[in-house]
PDB file of N, CA and C in Angstrom:
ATOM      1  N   UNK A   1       3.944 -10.736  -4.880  1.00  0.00           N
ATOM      2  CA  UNK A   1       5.040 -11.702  -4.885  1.00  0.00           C
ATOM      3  C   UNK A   1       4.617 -12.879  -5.747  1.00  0.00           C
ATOM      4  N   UNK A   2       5.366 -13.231  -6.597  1.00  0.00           N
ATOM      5  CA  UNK A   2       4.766 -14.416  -7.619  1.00  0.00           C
ATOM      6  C   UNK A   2       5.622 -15.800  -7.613  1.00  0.00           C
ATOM      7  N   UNK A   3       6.561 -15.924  -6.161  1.00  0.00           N
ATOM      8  CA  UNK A   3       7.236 -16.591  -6.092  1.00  0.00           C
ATOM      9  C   UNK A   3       6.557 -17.964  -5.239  1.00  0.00           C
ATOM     10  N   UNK A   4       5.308 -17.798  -4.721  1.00  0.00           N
ATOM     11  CA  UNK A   4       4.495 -18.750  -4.391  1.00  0.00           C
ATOM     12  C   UNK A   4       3.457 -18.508  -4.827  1.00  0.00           C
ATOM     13  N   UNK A   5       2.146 -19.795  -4.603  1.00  0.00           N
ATOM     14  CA  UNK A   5       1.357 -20.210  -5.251  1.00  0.00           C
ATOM     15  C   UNK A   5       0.372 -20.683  -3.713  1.00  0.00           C
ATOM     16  N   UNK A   6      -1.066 -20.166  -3.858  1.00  0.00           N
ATOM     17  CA  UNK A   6      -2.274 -20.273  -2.933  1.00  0.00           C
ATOM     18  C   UNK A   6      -2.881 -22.124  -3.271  1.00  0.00           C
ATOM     19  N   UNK A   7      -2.619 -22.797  -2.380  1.00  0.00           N
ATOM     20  CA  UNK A   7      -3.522 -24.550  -2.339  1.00  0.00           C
ATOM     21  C   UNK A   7      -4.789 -23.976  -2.206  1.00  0.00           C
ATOM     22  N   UNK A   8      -5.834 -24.848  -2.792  1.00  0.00           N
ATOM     23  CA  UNK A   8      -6.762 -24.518  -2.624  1.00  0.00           C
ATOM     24  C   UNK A   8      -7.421 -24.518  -1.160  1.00  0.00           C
ATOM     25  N   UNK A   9      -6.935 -25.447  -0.203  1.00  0.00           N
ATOM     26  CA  UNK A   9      -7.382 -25.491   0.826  1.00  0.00           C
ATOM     27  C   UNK A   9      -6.766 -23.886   1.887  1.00  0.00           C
ATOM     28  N   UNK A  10      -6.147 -23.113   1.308  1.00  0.00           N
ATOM     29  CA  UNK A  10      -5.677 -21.857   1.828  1.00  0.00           C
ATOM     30  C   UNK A  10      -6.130 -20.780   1.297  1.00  0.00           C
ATOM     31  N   UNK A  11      -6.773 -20.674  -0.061  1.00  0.00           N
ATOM     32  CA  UNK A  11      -7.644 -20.234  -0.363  1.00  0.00           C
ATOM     33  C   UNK A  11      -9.074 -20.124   0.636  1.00  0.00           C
ATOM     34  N   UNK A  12      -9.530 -21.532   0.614  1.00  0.00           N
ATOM     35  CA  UNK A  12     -10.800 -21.671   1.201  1.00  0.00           C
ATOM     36  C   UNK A  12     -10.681 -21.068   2.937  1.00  0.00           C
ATOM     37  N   UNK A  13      -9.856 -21.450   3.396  1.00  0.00           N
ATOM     38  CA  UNK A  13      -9.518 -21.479   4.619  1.00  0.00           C
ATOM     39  C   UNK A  13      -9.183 -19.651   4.646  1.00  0.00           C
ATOM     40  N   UNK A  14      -8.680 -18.679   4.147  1.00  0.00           N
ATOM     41  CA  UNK A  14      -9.012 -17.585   3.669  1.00  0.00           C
ATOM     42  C   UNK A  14      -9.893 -16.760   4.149  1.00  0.00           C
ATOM     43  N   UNK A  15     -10.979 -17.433   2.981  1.00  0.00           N
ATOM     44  CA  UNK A  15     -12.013 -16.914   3.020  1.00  0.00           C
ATOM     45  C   UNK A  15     -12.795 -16.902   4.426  1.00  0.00           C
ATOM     46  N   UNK A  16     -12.639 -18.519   4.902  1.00  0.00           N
ATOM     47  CA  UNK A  16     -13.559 -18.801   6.442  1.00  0.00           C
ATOM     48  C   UNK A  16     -13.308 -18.125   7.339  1.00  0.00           C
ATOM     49  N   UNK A  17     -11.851 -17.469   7.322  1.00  0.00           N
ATOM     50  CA  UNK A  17     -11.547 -16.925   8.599  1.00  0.00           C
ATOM     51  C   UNK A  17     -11.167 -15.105   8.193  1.00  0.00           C
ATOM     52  N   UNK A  18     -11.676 -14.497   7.223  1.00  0.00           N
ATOM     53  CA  UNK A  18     -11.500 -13.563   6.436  1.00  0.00           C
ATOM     54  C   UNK A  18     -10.324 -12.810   7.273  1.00  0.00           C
ATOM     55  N   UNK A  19      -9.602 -13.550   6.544  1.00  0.00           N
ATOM     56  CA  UNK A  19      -8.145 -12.958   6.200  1.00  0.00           C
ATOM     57  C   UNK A  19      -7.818 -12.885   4.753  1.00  0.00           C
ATOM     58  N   UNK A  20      -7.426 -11.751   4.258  1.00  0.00           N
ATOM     59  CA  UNK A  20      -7.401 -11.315   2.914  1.00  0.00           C
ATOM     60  C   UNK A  20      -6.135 -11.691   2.440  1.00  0.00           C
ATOM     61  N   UNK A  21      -6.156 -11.574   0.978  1.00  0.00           N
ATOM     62  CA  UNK A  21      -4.890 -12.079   0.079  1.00  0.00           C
ATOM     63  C   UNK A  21      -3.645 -10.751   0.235  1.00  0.00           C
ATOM     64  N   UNK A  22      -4.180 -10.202   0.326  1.00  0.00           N
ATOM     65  CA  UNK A  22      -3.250  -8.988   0.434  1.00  0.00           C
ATOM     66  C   UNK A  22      -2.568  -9.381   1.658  1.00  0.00           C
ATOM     67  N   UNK A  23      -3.104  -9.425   3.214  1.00  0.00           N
ATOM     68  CA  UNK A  23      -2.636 -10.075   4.498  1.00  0.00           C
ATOM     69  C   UNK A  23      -1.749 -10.770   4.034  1.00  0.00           C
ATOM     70  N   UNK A  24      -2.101 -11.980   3.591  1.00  0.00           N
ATOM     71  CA  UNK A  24      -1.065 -12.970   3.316  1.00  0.00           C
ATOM     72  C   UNK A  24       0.685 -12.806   2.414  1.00  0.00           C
ATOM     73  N   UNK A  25      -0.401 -11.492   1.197  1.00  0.00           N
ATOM     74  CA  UNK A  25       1.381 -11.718   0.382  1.00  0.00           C
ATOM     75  C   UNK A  25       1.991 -10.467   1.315  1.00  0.00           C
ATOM     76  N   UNK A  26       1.789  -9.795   1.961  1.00  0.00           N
ATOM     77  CA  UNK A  26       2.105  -9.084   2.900  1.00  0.00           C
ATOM     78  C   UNK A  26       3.732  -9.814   4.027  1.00  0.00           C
ATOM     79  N   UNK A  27       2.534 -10.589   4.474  1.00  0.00           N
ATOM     80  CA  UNK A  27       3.834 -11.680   5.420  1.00  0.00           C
ATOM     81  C   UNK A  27       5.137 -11.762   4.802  1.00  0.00           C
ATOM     82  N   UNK A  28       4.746 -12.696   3.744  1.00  0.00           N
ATOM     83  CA  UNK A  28       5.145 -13.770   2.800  1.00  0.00           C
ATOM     84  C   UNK A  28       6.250 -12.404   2.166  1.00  0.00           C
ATOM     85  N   UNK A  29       5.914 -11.968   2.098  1.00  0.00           N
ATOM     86  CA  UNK A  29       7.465 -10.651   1.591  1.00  0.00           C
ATOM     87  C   UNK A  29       7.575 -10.482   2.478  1.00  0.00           C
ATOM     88  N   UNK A  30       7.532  -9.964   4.200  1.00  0.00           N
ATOM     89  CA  UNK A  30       7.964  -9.068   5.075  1.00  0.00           C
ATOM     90  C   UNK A  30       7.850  -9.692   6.142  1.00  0.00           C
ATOM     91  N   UNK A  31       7.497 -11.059   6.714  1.00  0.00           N
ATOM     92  CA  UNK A  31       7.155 -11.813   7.833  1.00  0.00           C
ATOM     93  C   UNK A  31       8.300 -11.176   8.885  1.00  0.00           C
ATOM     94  N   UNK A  32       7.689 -10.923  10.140  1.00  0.00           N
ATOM     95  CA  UNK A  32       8.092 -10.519  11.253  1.00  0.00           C
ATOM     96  C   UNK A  32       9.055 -11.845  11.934  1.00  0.00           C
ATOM     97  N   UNK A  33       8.587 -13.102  11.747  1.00  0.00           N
ATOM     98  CA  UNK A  33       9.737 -14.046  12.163  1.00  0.00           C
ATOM     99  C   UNK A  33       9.119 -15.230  10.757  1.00  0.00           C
ATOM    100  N   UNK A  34      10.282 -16.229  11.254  1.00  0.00           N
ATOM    101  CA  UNK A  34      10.252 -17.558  10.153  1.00  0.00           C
ATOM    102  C   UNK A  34      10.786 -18.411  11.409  1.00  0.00           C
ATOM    103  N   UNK A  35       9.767 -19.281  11.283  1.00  0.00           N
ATOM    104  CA  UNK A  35       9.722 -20.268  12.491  1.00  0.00           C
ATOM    105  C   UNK A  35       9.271 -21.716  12.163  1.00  0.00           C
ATOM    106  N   UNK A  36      10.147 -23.085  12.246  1.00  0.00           N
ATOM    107  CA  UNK A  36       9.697 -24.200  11.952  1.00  0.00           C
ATOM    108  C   UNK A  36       8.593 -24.848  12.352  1.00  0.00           C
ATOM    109  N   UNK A  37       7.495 -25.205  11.910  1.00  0.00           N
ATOM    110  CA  UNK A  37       6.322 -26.179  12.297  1.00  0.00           C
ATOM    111  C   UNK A  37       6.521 -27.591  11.779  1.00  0.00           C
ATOM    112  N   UNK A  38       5.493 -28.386  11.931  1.00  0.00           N
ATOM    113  CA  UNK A  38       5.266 -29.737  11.490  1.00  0.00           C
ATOM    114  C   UNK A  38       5.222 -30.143  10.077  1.00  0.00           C
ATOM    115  N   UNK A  39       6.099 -31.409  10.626  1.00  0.00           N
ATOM    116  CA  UNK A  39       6.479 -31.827   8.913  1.00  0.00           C
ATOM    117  C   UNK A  39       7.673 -30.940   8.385  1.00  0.00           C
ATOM    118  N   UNK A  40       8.534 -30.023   9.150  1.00  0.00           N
ATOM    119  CA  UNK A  40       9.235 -29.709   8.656  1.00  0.00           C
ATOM    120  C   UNK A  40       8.857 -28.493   7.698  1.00  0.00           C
ATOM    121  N   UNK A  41       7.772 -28.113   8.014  1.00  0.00           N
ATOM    122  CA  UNK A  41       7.248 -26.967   7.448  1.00  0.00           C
ATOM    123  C   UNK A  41       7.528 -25.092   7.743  1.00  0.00           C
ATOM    124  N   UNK A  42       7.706 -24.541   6.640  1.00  0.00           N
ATOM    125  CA  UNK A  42       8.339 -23.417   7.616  1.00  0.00           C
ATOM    126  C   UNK A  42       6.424 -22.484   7.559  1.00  0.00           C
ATOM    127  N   UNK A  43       6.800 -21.877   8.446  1.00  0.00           N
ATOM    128  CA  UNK A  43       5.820 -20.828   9.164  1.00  0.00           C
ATOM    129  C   UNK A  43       6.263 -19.500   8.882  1.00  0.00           C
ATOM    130  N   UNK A  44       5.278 -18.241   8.494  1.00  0.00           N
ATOM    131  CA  UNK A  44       5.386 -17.041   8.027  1.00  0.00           C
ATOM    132  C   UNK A  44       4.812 -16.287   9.179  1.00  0.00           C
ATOM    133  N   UNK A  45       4.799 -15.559  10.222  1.00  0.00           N
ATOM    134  CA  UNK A  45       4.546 -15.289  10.752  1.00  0.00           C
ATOM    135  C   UNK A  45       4.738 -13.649  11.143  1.00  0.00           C
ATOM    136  N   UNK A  46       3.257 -12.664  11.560  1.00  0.00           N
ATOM    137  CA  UNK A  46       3.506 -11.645  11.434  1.00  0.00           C
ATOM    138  C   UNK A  46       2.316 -11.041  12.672  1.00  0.00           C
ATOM    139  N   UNK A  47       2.276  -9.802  13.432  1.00  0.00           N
ATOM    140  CA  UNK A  47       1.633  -9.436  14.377  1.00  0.00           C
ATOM    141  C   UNK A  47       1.443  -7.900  13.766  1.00  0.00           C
ATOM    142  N   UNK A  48      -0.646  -8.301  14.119  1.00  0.00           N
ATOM    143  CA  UNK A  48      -1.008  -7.400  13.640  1.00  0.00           C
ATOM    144  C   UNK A  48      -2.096  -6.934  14.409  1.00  0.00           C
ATOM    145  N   UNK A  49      -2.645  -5.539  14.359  1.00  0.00           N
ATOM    146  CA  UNK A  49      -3.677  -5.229  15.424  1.00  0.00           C
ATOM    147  C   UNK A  49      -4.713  -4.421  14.867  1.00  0.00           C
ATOM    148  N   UNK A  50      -5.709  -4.785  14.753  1.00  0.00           N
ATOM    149  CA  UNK A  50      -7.435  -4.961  14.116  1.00  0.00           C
ATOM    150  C   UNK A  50      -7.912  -3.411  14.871  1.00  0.00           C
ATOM    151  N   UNK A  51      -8.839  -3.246  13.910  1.00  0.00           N
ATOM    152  CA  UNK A  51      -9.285  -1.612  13.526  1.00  0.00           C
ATOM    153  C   UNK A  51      -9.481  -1.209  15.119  1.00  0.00           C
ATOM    154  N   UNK A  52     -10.004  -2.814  15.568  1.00  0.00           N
ATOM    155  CA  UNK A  52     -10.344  -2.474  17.398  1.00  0.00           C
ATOM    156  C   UNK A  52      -9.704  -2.024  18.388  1.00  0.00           C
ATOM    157  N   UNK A  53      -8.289  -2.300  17.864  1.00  0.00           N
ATOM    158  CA  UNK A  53      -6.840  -2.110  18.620  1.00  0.00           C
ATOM    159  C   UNK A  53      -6.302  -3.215  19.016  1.00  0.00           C
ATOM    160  N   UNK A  54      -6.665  -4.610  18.950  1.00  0.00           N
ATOM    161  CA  UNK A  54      -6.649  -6.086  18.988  1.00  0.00           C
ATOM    162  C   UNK A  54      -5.889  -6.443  18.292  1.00  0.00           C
ATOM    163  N   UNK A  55      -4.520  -7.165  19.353  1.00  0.00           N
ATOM    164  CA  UNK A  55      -3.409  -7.187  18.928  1.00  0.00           C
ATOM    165  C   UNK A  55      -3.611  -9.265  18.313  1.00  0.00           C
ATOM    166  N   UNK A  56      -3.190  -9.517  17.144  1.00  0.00           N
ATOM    167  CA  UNK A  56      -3.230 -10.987  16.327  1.00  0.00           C
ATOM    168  C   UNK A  56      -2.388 -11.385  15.519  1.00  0.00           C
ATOM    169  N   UNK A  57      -2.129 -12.654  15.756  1.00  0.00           N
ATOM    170  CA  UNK A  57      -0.773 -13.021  14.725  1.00  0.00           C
ATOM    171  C   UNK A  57      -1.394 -13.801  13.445  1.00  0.00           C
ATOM    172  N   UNK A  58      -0.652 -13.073  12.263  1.00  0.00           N
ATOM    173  CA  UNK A  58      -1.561 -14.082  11.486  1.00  0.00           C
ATOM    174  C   UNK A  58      -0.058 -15.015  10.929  1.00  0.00           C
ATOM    175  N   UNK A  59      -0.441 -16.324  10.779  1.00  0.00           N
ATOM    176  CA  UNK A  59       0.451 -17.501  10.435  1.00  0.00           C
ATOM    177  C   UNK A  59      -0.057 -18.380   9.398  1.00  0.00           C
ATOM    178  N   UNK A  60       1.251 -17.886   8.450  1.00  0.00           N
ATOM    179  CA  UNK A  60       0.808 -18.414   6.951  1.00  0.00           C
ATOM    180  C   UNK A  60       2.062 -19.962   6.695  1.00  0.00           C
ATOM    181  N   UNK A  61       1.418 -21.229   6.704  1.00  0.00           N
ATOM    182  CA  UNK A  61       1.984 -22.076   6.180  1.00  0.00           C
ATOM    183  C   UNK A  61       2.812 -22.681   5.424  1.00  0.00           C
ATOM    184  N   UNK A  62       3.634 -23.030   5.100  1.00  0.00           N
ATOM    185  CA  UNK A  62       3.913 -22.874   3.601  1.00  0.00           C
ATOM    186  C   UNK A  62       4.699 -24.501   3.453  1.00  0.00           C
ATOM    187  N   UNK A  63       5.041 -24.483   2.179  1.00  0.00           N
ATOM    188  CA  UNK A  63       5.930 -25.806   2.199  1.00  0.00           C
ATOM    189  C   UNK A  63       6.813 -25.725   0.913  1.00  0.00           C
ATOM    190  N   UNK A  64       7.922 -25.550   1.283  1.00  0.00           N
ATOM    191  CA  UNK A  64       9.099 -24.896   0.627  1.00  0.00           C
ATOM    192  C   UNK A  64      10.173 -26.206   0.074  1.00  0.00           C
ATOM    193  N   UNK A  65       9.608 -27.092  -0.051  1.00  0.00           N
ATOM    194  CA  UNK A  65      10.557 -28.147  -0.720  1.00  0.00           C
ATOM    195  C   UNK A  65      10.063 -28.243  -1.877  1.00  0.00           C
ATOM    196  N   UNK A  66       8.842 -27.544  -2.227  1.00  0.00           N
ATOM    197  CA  UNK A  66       8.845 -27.204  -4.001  1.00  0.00           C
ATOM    198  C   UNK A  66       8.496 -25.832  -4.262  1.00  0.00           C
ATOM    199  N   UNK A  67       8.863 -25.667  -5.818  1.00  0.00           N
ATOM    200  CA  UNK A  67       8.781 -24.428  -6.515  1.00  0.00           C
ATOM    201  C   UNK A  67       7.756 -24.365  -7.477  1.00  0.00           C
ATOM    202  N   UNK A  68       7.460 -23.623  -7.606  1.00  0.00           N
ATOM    203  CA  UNK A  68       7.067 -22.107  -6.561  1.00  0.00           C
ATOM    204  C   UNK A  68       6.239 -22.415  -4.956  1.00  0.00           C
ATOM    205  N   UNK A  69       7.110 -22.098  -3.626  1.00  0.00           N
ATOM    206  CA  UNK A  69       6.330 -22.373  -2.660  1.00  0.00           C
ATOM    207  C   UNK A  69       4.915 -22.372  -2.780  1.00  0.00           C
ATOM    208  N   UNK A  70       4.314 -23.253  -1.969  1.00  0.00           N
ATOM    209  CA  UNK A  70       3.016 -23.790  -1.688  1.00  0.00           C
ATOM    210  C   UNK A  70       2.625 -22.608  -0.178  1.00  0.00           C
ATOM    211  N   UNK A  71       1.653 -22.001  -0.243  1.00  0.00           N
ATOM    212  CA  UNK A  71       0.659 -21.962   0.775  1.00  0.00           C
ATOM    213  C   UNK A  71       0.019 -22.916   1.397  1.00  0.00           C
ATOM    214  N   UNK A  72       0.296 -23.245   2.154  1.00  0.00           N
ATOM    215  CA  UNK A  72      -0.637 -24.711   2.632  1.00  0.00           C
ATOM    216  C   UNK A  72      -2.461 -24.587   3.127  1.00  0.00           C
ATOM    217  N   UNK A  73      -1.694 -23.245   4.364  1.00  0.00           N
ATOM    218  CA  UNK A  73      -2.836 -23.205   5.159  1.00  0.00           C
ATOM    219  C   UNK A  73      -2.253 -21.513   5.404  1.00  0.00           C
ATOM    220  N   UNK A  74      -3.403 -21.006   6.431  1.00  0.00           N
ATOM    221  CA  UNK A  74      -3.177 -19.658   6.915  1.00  0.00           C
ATOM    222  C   UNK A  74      -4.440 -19.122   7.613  1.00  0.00           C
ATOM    223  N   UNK A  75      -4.229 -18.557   9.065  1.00  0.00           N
ATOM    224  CA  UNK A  75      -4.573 -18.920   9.855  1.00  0.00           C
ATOM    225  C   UNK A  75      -4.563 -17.478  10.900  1.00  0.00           C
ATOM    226  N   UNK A  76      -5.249 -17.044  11.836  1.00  0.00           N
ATOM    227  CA  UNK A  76      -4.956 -15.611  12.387  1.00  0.00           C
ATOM    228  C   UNK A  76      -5.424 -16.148  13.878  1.00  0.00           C
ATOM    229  N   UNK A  77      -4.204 -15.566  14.975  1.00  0.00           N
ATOM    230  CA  UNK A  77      -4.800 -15.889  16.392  1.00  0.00           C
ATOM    231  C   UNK A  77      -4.275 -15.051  17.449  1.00  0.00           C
ATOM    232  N   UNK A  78      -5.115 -15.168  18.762  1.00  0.00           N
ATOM    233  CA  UNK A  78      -5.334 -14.179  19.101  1.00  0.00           C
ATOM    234  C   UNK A  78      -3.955 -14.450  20.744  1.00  0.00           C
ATOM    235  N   UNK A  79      -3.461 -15.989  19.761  1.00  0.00           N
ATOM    236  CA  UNK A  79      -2.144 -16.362  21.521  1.00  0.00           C
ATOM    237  C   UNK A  79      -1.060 -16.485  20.848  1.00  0.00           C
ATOM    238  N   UNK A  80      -0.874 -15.240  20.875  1.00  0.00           N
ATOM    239  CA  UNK A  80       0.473 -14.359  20.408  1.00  0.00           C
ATOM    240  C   UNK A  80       1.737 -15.084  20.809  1.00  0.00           C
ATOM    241  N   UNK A  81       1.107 -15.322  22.391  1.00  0.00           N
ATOM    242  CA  UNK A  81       2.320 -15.803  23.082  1.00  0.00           C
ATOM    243  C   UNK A  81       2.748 -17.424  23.162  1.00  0.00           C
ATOM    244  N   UNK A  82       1.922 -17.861  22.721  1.00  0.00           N
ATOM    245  CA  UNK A  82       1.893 -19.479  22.487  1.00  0.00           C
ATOM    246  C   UNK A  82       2.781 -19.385  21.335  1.00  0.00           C
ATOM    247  N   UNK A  83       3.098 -18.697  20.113  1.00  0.00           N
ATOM    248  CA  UNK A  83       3.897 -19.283  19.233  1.00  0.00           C
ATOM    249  C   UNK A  83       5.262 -18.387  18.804  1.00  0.00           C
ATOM    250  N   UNK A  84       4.531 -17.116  19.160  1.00  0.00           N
ATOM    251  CA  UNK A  84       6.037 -16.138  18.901  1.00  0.00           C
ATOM    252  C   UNK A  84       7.404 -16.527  19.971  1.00  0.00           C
ATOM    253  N   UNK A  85       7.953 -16.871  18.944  1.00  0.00           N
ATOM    254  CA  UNK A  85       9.381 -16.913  19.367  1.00  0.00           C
ATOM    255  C   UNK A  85      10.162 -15.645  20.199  1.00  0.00           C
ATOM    256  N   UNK A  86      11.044 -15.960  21.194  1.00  0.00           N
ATOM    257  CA  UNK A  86      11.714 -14.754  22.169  1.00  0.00           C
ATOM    258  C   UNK A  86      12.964 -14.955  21.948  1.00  0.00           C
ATOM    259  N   UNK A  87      13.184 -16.250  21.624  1.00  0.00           N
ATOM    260  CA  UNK A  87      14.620 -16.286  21.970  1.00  0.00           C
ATOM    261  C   UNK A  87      15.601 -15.988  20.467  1.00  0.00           C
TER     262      UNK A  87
END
């Protein structure tokens, strides 16, 4: 997808928590929900489950009031239920 662009701090942040680029443009075309965060920021959000059988959401940042969207941050966790939306 070449319609956004990786901050460097989502890059780095990436790497620390090895979640791969592929993961990310993954979402970012196909996100399982789109959900508002802080600052008015929208959230990419997608549930995924590790070679272990370990079910994790990974949540990619973004900030969509410029072009080509920004990656901000991106991020993988394991309280599914703390942010996925039901309703």
């Amino acid at each position: 997808m070449s319609d956004f662009v990786f901050s460097e701090h989502s890059v780095q942040e990436m790497k620390r928590r090895s979640i791969s680029q592929e993961q990310v443009e993954e979402v970012m075309r196909n996100p399982q929900q789109k959900v508002i965060g802080k600052h008015q920021r929208m959230i990419y959000q997608s549930q995924i489950t590790t070679e272990e059988g370990k079910p994790y959401l990974i949540r990619v940042v973004v900030d969509q009031e410029v072009m080509p969207i920004v990656v901000i941050t991106v991020y993988i966790t394991s309280k599914i239920q703390k942010y996925w939306k039901t309703s």
